[in-house]
PDB file of N, CA and C in Angstrom:
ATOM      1  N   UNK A   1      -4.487  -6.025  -8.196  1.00  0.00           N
ATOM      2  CA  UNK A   1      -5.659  -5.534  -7.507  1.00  0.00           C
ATOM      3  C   UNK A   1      -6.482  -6.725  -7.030  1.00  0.00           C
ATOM      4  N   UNK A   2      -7.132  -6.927  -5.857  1.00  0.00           N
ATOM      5  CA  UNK A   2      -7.558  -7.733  -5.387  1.00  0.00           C
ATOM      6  C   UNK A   2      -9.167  -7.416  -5.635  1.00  0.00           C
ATOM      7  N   UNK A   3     -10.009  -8.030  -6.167  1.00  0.00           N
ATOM      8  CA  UNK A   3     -11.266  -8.205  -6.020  1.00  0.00           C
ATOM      9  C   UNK A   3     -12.148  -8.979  -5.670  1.00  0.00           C
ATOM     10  N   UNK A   4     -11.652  -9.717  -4.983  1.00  0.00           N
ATOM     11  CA  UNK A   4     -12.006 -10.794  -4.103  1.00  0.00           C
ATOM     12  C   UNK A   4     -12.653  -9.902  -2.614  1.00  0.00           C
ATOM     13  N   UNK A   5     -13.856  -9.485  -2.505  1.00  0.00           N
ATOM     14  CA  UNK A   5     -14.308  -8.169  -1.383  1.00  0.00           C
ATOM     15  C   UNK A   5     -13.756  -9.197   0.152  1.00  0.00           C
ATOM     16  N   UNK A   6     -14.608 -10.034   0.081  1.00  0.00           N
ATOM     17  CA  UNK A   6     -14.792 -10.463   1.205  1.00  0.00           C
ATOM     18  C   UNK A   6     -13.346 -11.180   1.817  1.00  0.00           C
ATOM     19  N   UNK A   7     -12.200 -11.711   0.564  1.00  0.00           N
ATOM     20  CA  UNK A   7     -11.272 -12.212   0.968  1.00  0.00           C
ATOM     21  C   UNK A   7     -10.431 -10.997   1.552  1.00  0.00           C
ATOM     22  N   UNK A   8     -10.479 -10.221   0.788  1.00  0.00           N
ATOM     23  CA  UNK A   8     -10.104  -8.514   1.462  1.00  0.00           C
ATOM     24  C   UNK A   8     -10.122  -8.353   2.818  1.00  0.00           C
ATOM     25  N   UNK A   9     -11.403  -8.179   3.045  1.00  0.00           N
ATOM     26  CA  UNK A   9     -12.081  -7.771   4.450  1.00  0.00           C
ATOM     27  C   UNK A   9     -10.997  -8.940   5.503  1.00  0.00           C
ATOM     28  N   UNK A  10     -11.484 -10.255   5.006  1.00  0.00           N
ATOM     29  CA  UNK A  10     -10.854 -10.681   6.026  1.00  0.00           C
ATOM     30  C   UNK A  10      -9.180 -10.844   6.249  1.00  0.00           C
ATOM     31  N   UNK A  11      -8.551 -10.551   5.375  1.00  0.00           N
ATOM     32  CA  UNK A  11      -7.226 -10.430   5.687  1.00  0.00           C
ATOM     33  C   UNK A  11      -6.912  -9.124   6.011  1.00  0.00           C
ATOM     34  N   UNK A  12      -7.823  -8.236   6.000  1.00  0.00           N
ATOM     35  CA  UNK A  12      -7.306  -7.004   6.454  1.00  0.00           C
ATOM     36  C   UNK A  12      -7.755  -7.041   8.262  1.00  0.00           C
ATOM     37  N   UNK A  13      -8.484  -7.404   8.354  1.00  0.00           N
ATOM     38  CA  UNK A  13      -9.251  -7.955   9.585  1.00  0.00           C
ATOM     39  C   UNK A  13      -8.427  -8.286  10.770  1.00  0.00           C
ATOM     40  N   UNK A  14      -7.897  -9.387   9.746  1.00  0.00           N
ATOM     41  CA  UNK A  14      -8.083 -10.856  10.621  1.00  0.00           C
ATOM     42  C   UNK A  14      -5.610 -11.248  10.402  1.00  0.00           C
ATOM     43  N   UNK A  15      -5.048 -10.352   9.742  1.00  0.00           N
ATOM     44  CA  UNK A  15      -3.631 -10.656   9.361  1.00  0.00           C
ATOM     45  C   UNK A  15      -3.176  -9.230   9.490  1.00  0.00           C
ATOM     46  N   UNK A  16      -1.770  -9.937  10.015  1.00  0.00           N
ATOM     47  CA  UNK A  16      -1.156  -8.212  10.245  1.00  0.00           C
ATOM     48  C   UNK A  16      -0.774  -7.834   8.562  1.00  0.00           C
ATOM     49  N   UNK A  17      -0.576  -6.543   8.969  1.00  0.00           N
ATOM     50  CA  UNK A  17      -0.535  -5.701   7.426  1.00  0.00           C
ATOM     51  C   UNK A  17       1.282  -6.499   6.829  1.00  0.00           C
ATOM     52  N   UNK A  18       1.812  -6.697   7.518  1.00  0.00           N
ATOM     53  CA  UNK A  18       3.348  -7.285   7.054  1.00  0.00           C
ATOM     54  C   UNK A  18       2.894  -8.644   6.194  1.00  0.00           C
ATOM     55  N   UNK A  19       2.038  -9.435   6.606  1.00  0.00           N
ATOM     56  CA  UNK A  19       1.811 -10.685   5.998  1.00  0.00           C
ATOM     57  C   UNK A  19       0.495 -10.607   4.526  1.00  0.00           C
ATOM     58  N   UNK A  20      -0.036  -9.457   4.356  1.00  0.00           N
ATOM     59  CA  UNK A  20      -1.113  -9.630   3.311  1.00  0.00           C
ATOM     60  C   UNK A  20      -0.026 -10.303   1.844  1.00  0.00           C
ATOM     61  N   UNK A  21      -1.350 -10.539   1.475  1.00  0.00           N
ATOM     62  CA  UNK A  21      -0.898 -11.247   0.082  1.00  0.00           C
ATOM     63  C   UNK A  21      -0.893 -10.178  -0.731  1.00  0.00           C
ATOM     64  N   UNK A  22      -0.025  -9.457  -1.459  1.00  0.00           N
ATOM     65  CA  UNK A  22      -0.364  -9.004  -2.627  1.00  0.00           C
ATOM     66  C   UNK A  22       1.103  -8.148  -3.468  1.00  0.00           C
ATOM     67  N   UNK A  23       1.293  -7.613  -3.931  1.00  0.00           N
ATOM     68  CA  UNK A  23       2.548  -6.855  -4.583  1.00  0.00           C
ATOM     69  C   UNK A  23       3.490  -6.389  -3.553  1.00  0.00           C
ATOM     70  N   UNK A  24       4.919  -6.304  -3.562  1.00  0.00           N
ATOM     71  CA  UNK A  24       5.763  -5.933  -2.475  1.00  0.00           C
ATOM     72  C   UNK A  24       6.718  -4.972  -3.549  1.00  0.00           C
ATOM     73  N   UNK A  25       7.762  -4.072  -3.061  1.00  0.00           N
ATOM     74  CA  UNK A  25       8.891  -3.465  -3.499  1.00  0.00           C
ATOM     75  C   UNK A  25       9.664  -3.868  -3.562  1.00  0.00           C
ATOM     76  N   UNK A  26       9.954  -5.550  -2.830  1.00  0.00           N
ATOM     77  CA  UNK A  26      11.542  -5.722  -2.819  1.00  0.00           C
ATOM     78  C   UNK A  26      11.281  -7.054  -2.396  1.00  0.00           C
ATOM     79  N   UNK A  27      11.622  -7.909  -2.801  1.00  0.00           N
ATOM     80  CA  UNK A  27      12.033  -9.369  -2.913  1.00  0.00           C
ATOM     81  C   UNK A  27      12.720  -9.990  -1.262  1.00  0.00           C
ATOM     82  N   UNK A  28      11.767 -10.654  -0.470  1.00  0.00           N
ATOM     83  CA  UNK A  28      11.976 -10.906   0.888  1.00  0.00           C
ATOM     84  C   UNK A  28      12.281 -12.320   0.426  1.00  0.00           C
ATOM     85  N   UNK A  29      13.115 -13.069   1.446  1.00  0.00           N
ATOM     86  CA  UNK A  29      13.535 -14.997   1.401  1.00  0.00           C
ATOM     87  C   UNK A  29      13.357 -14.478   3.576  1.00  0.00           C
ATOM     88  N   UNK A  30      12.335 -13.730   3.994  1.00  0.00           N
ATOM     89  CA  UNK A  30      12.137 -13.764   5.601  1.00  0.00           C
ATOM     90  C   UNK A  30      11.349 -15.192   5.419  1.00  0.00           C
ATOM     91  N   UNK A  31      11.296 -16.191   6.922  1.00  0.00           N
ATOM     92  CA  UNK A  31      10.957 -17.138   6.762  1.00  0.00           C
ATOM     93  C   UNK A  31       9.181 -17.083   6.807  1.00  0.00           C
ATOM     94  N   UNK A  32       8.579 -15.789   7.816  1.00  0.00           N
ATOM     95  CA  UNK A  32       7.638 -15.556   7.875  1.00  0.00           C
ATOM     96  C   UNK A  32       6.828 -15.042   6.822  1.00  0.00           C
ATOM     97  N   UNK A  33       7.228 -14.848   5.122  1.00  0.00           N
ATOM     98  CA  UNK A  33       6.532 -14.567   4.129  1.00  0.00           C
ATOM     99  C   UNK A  33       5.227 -15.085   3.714  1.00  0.00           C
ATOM    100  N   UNK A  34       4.643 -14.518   3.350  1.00  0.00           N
ATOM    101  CA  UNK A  34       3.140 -14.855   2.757  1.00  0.00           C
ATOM    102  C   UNK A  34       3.673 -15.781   1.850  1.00  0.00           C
ATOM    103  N   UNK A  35       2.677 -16.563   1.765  1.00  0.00           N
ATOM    104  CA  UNK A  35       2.628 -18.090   0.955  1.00  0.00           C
ATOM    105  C   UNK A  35       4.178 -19.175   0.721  1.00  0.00           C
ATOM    106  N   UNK A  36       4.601 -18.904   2.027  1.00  0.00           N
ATOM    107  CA  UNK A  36       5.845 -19.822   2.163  1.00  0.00           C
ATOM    108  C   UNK A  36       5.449 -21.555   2.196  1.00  0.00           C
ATOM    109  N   UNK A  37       4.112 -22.041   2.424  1.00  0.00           N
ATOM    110  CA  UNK A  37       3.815 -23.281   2.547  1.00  0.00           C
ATOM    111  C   UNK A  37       2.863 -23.626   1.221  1.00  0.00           C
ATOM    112  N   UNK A  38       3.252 -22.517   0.053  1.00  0.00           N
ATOM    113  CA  UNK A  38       2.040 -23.157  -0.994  1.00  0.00           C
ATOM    114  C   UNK A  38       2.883 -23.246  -1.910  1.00  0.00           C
ATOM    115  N   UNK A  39       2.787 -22.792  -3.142  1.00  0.00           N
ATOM    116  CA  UNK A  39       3.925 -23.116  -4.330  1.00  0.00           C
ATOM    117  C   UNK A  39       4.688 -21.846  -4.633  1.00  0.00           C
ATOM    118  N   UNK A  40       4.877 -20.840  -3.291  1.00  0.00           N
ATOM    119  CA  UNK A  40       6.368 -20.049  -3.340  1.00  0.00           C
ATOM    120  C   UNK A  40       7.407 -20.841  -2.946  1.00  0.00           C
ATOM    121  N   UNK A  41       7.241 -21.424  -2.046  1.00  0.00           N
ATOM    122  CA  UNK A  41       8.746 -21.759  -1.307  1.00  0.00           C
ATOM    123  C   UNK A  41       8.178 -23.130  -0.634  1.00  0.00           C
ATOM    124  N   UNK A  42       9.302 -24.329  -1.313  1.00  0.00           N
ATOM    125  CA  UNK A  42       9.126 -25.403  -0.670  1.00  0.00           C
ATOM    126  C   UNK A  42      10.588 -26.051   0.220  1.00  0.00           C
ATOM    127  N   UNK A  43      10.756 -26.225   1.063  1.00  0.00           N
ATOM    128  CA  UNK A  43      12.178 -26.417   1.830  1.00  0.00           C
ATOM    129  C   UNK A  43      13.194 -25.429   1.573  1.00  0.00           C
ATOM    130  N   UNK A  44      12.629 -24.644   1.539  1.00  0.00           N
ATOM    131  CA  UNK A  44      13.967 -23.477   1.382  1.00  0.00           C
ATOM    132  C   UNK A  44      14.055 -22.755   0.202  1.00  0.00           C
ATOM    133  N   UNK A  45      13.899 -23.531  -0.827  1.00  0.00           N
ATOM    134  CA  UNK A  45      13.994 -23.016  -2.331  1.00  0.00           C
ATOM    135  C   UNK A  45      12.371 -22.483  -2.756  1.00  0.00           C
ATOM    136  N   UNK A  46      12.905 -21.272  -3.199  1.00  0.00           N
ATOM    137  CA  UNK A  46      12.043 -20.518  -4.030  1.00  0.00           C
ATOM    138  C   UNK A  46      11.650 -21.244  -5.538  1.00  0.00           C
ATOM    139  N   UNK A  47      10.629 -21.607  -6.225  1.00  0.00           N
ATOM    140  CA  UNK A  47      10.425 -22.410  -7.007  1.00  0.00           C
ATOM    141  C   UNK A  47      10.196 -21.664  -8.046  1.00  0.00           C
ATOM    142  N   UNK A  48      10.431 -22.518  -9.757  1.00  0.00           N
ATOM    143  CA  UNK A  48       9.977 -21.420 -10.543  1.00  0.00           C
ATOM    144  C   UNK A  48       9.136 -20.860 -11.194  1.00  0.00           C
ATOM    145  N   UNK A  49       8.084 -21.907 -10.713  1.00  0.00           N
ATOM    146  CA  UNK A  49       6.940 -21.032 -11.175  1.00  0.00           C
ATOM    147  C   UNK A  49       5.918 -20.720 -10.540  1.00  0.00           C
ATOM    148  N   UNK A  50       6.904 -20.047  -9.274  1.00  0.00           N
ATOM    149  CA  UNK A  50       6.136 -19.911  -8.381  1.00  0.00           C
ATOM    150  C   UNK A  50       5.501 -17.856  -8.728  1.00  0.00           C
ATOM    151  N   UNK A  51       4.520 -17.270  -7.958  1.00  0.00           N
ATOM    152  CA  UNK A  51       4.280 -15.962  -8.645  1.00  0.00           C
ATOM    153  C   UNK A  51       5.255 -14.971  -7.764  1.00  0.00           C
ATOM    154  N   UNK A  52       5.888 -13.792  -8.684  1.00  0.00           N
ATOM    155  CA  UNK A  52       6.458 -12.988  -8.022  1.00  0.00           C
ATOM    156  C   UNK A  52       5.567 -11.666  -7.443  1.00  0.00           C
ATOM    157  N   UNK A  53       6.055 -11.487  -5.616  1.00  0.00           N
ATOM    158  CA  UNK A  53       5.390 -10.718  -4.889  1.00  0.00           C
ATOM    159  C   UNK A  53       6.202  -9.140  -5.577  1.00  0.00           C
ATOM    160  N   UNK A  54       7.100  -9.503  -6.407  1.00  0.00           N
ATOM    161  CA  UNK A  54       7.749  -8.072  -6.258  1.00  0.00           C
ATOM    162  C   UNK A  54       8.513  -7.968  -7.684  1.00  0.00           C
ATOM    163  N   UNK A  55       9.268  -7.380  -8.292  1.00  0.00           N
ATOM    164  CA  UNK A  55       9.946  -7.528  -9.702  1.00  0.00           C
ATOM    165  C   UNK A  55      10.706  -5.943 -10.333  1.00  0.00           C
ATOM    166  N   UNK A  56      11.637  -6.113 -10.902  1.00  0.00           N
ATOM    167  CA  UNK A  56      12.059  -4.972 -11.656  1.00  0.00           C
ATOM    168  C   UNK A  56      12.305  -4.855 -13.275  1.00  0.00           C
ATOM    169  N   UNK A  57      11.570  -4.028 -13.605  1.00  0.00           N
ATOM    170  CA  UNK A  57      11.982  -4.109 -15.098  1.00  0.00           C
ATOM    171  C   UNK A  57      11.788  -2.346 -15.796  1.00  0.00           C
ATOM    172  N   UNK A  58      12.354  -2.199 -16.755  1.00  0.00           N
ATOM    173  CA  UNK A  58      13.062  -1.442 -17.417  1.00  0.00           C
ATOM    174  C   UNK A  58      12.529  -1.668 -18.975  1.00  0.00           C
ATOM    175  N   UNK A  59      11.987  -0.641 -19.531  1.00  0.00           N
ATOM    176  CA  UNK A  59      11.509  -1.344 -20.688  1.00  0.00           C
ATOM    177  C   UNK A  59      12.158   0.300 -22.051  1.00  0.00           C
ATOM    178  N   UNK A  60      12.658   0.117 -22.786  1.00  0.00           N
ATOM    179  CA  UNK A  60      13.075   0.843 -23.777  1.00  0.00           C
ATOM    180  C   UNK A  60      11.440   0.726 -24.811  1.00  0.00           C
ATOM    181  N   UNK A  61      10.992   1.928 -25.159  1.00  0.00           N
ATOM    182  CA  UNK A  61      10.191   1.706 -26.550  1.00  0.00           C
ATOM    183  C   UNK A  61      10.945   2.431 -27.490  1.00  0.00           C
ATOM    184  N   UNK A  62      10.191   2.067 -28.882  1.00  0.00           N
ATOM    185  CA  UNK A  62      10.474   3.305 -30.184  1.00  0.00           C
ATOM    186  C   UNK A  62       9.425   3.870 -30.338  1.00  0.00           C
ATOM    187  N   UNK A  63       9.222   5.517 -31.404  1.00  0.00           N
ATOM    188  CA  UNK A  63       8.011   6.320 -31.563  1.00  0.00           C
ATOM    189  C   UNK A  63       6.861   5.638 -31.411  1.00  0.00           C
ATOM    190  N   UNK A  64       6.505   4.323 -31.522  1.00  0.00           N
ATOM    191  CA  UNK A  64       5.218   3.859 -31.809  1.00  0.00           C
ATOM    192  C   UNK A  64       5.127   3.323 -30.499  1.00  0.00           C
ATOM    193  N   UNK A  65       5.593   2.841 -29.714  1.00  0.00           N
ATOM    194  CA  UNK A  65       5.468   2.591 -28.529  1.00  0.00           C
ATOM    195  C   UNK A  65       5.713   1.152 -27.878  1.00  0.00           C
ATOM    196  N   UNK A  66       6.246   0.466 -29.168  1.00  0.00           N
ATOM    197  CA  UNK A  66       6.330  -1.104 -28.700  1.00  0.00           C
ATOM    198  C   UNK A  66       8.040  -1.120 -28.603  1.00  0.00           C
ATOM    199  N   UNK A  67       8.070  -2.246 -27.902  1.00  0.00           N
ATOM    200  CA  UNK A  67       9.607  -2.583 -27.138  1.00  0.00           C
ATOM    201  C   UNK A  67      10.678  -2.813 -27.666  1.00  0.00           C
ATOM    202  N   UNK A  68      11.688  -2.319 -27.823  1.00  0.00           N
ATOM    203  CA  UNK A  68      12.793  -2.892 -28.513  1.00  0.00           C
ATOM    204  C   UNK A  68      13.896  -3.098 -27.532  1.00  0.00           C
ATOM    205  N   UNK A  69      14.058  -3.337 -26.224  1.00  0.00           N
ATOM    206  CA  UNK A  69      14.825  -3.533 -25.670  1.00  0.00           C
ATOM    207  C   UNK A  69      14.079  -3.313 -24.097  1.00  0.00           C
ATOM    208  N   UNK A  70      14.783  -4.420 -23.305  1.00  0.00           N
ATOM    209  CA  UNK A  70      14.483  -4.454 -21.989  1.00  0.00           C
ATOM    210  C   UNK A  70      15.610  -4.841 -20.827  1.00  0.00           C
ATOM    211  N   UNK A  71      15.369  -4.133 -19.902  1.00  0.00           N
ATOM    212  CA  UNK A  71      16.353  -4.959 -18.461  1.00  0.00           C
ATOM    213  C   UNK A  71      15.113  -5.433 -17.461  1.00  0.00           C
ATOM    214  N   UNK A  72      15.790  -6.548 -16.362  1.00  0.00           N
ATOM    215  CA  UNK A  72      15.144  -7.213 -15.821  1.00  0.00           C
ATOM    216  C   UNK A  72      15.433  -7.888 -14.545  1.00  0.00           C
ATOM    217  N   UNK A  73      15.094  -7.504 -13.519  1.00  0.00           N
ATOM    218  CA  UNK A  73      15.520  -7.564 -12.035  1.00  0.00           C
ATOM    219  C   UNK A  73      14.733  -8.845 -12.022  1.00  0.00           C
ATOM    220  N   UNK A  74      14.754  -9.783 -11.886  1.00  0.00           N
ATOM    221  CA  UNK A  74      14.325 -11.140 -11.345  1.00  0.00           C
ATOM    222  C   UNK A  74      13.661 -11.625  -9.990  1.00  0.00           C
ATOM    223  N   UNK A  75      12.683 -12.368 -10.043  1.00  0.00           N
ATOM    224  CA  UNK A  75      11.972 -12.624  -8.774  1.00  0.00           C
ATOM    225  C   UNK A  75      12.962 -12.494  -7.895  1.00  0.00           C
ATOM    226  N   UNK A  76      14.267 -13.317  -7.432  1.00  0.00           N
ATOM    227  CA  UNK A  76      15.483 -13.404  -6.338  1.00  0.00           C
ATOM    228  C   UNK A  76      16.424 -12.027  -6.597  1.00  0.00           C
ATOM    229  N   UNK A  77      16.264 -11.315  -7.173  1.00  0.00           N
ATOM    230  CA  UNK A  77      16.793 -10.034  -7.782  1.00  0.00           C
ATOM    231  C   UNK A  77      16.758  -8.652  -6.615  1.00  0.00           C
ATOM    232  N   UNK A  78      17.183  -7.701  -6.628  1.00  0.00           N
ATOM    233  CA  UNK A  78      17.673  -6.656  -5.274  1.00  0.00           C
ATOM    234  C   UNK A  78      17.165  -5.751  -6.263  1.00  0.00           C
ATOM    235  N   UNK A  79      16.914  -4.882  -7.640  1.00  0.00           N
ATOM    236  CA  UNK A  79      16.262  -3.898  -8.049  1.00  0.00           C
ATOM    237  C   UNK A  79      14.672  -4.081  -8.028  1.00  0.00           C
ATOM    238  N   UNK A  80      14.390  -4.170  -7.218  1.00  0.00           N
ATOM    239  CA  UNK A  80      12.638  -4.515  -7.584  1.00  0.00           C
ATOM    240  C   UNK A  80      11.945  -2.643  -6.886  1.00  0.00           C
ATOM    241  N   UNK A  81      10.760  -2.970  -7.490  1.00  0.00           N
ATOM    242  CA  UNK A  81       9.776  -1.298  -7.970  1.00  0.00           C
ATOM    243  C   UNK A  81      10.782  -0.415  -8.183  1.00  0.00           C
ATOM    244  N   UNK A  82      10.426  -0.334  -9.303  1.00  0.00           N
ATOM    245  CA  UNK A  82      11.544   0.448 -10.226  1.00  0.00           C
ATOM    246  C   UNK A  82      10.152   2.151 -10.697  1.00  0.00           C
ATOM    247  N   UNK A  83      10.708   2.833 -10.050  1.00  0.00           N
ATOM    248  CA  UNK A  83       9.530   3.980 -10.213  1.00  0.00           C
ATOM    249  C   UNK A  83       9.805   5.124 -11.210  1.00  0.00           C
ATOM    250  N   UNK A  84      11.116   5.568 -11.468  1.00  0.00           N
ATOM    251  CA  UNK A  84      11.737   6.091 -12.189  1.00  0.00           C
ATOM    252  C   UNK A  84      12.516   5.653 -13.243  1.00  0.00           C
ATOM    253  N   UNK A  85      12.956   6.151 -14.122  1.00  0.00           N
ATOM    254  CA  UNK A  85      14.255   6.087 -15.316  1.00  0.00           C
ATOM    255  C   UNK A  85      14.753   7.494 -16.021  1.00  0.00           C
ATOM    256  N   UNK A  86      15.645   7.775 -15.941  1.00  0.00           N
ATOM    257  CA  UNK A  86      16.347   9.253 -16.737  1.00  0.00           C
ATOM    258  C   UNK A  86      17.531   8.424 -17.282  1.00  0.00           C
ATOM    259  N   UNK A  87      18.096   9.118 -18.578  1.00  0.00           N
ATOM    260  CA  UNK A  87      19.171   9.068 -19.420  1.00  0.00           C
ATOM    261  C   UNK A  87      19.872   9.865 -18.940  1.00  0.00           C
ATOM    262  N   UNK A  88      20.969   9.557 -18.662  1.00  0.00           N
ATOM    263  CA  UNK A  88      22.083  10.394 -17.852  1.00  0.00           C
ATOM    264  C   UNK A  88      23.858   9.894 -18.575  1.00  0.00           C
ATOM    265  N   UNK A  89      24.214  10.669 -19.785  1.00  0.00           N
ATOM    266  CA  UNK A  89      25.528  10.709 -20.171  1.00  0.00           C
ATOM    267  C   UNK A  89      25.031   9.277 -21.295  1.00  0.00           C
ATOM    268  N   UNK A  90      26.360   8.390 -20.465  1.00  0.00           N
ATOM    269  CA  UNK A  90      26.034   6.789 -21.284  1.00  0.00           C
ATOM    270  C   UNK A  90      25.318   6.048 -20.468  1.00  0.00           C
ATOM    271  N   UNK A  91      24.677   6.248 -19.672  1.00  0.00           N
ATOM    272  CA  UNK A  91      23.732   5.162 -19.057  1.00  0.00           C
ATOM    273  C   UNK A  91      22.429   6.016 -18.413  1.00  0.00           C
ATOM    274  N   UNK A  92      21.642   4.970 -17.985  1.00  0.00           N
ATOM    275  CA  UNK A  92      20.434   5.395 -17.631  1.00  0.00           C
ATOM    276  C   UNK A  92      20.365   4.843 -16.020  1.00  0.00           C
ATOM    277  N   UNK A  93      19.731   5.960 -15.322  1.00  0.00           N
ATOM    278  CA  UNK A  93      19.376   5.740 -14.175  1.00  0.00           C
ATOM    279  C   UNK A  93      18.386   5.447 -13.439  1.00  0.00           C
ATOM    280  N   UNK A  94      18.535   4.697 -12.838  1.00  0.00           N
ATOM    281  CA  UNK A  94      17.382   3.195 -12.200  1.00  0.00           C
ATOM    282  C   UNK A  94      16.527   4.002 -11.081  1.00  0.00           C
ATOM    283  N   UNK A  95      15.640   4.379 -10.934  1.00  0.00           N
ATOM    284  CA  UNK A  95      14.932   4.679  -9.084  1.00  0.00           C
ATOM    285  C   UNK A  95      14.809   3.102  -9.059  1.00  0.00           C
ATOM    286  N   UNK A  96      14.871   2.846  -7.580  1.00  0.00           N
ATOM    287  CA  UNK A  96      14.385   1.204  -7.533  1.00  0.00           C
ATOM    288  C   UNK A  96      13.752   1.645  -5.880  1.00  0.00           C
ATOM    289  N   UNK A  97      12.658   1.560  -5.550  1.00  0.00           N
ATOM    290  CA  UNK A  97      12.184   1.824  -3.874  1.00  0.00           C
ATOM    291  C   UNK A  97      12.034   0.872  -3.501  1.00  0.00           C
ATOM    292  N   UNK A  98      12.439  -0.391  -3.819  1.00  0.00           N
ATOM    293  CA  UNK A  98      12.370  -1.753  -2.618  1.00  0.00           C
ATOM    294  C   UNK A  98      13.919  -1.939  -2.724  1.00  0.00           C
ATOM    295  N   UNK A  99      14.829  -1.458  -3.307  1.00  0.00           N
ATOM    296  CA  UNK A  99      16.296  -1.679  -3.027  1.00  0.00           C
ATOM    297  C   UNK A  99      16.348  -0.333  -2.477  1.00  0.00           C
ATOM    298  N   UNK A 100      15.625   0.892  -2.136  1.00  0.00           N
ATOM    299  CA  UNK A 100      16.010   2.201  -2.097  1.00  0.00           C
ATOM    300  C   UNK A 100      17.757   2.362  -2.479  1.00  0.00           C
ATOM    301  N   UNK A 101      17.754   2.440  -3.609  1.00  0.00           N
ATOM    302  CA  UNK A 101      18.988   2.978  -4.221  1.00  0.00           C
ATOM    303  C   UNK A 101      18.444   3.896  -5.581  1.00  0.00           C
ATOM    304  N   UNK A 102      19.356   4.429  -6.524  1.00  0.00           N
ATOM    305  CA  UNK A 102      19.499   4.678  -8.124  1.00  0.00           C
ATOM    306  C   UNK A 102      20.403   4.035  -8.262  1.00  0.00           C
ATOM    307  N   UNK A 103      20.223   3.237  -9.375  1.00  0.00           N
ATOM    308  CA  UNK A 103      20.983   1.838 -10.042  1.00  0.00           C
ATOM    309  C   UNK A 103      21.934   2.797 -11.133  1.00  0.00           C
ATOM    310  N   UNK A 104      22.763   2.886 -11.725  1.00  0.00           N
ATOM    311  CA  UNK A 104      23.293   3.523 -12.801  1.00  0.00           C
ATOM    312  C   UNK A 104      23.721   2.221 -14.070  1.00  0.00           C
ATOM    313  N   UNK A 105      22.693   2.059 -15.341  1.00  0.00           N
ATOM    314  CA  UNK A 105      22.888   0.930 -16.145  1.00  0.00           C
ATOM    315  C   UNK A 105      23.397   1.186 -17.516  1.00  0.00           C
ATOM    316  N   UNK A 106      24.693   0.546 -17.381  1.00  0.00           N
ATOM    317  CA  UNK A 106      25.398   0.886 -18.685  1.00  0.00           C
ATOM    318  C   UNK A 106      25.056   0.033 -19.503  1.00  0.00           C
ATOM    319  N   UNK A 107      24.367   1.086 -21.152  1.00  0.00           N
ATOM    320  CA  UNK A 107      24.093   0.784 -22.338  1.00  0.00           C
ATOM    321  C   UNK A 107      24.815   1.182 -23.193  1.00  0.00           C
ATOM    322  N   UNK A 108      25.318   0.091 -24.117  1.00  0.00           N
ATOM    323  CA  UNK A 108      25.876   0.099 -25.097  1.00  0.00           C
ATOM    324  C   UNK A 108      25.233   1.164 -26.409  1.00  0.00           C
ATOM    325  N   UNK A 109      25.990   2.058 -26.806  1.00  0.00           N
ATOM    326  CA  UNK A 109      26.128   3.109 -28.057  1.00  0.00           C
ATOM    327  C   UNK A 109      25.037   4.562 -27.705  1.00  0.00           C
ATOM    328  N   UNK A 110      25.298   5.369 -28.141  1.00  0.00           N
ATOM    329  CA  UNK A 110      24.803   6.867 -27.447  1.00  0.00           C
ATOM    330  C   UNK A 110      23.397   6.671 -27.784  1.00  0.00           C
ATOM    331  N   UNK A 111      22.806   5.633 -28.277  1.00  0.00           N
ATOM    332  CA  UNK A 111      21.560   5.547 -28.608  1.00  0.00           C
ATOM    333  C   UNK A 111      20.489   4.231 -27.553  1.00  0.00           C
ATOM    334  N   UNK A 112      21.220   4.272 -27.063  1.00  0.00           N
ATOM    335  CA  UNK A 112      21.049   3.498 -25.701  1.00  0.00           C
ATOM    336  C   UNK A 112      20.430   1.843 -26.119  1.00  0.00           C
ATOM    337  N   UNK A 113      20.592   1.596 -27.356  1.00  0.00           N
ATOM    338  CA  UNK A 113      20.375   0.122 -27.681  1.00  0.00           C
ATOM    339  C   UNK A 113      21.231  -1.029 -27.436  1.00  0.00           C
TER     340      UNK A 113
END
C-alpha cells in the first residue's frame, strides 16, 4: 500500500498506469519495467536483493495456525499471485493469475506434508 499521498497523485498523474511502482501478478524481465535503472536490474541481471514487484507462495498451516510447510515461486519464477489453493486427490491445486494457469503440486503422503 502506498502512503506516500502526494507521490501517488503524481504518478498517477504524471506515468502511464503500465509503469506505476507497486505489486504486479507476474514477474516481467520487459526492458521498459519500473525501476530498471535503480537496484532491480543492473545490465541485464536482475539482482538479489533487489525488491520483488510480484511473487508466489503457498503456505501449509496446522490447527493453531503457524506453518509447517511451504512452496515458493521466486522473484524470476512464472507462478506468481497465487489466489487460490484446493486439495485435489494427491496434490493440491495452484490458481496463479499472473501465470493465468492452475498449477497441479505434487505432495508427498495423503497428508500433504
Amino acid at each position: 500500500m502506498l502512503i506516500e499521498d502526494d507521490f501517488r497523485r503524481e504518478m498517477v498523474s504524471s506515468i502511464d498506469a503500465s509503469e506505476w511502482i507497486g505489486p504486479d501478478f507476474r514477474f516481467s524481465d520487459a526492458p521498459g519495467q519500473p525501476l530498471q535503472q535503480g537496484s532491480v536490474r543492473q545490465m541485464g541481471q536482475i539482482k538479489p536483493w533487489a525488491p520483488s514487484r510480484s511473487y508466489g507462495l503457498v503456505v501449509r498451516c496446522d490447527a493453531t495456525g503457524s506453518p509447517i510447510k511451504s512452496w515458493h515461486s521466486r522473484a524470476d519464477g512464472s507462478l506468481h499471485g497465487v489466489t487460490s489453493v484446493a486439495e485435489w486427490r494427491d496434490c493440491l491445486l495452484v490458481a496463479s493469475r499472473g501465470a493465468g494457469v492452475v498449477a497441479r503440486l505434487f505432495v508427498a503422503g495423503a497428508d500433504h506434508d
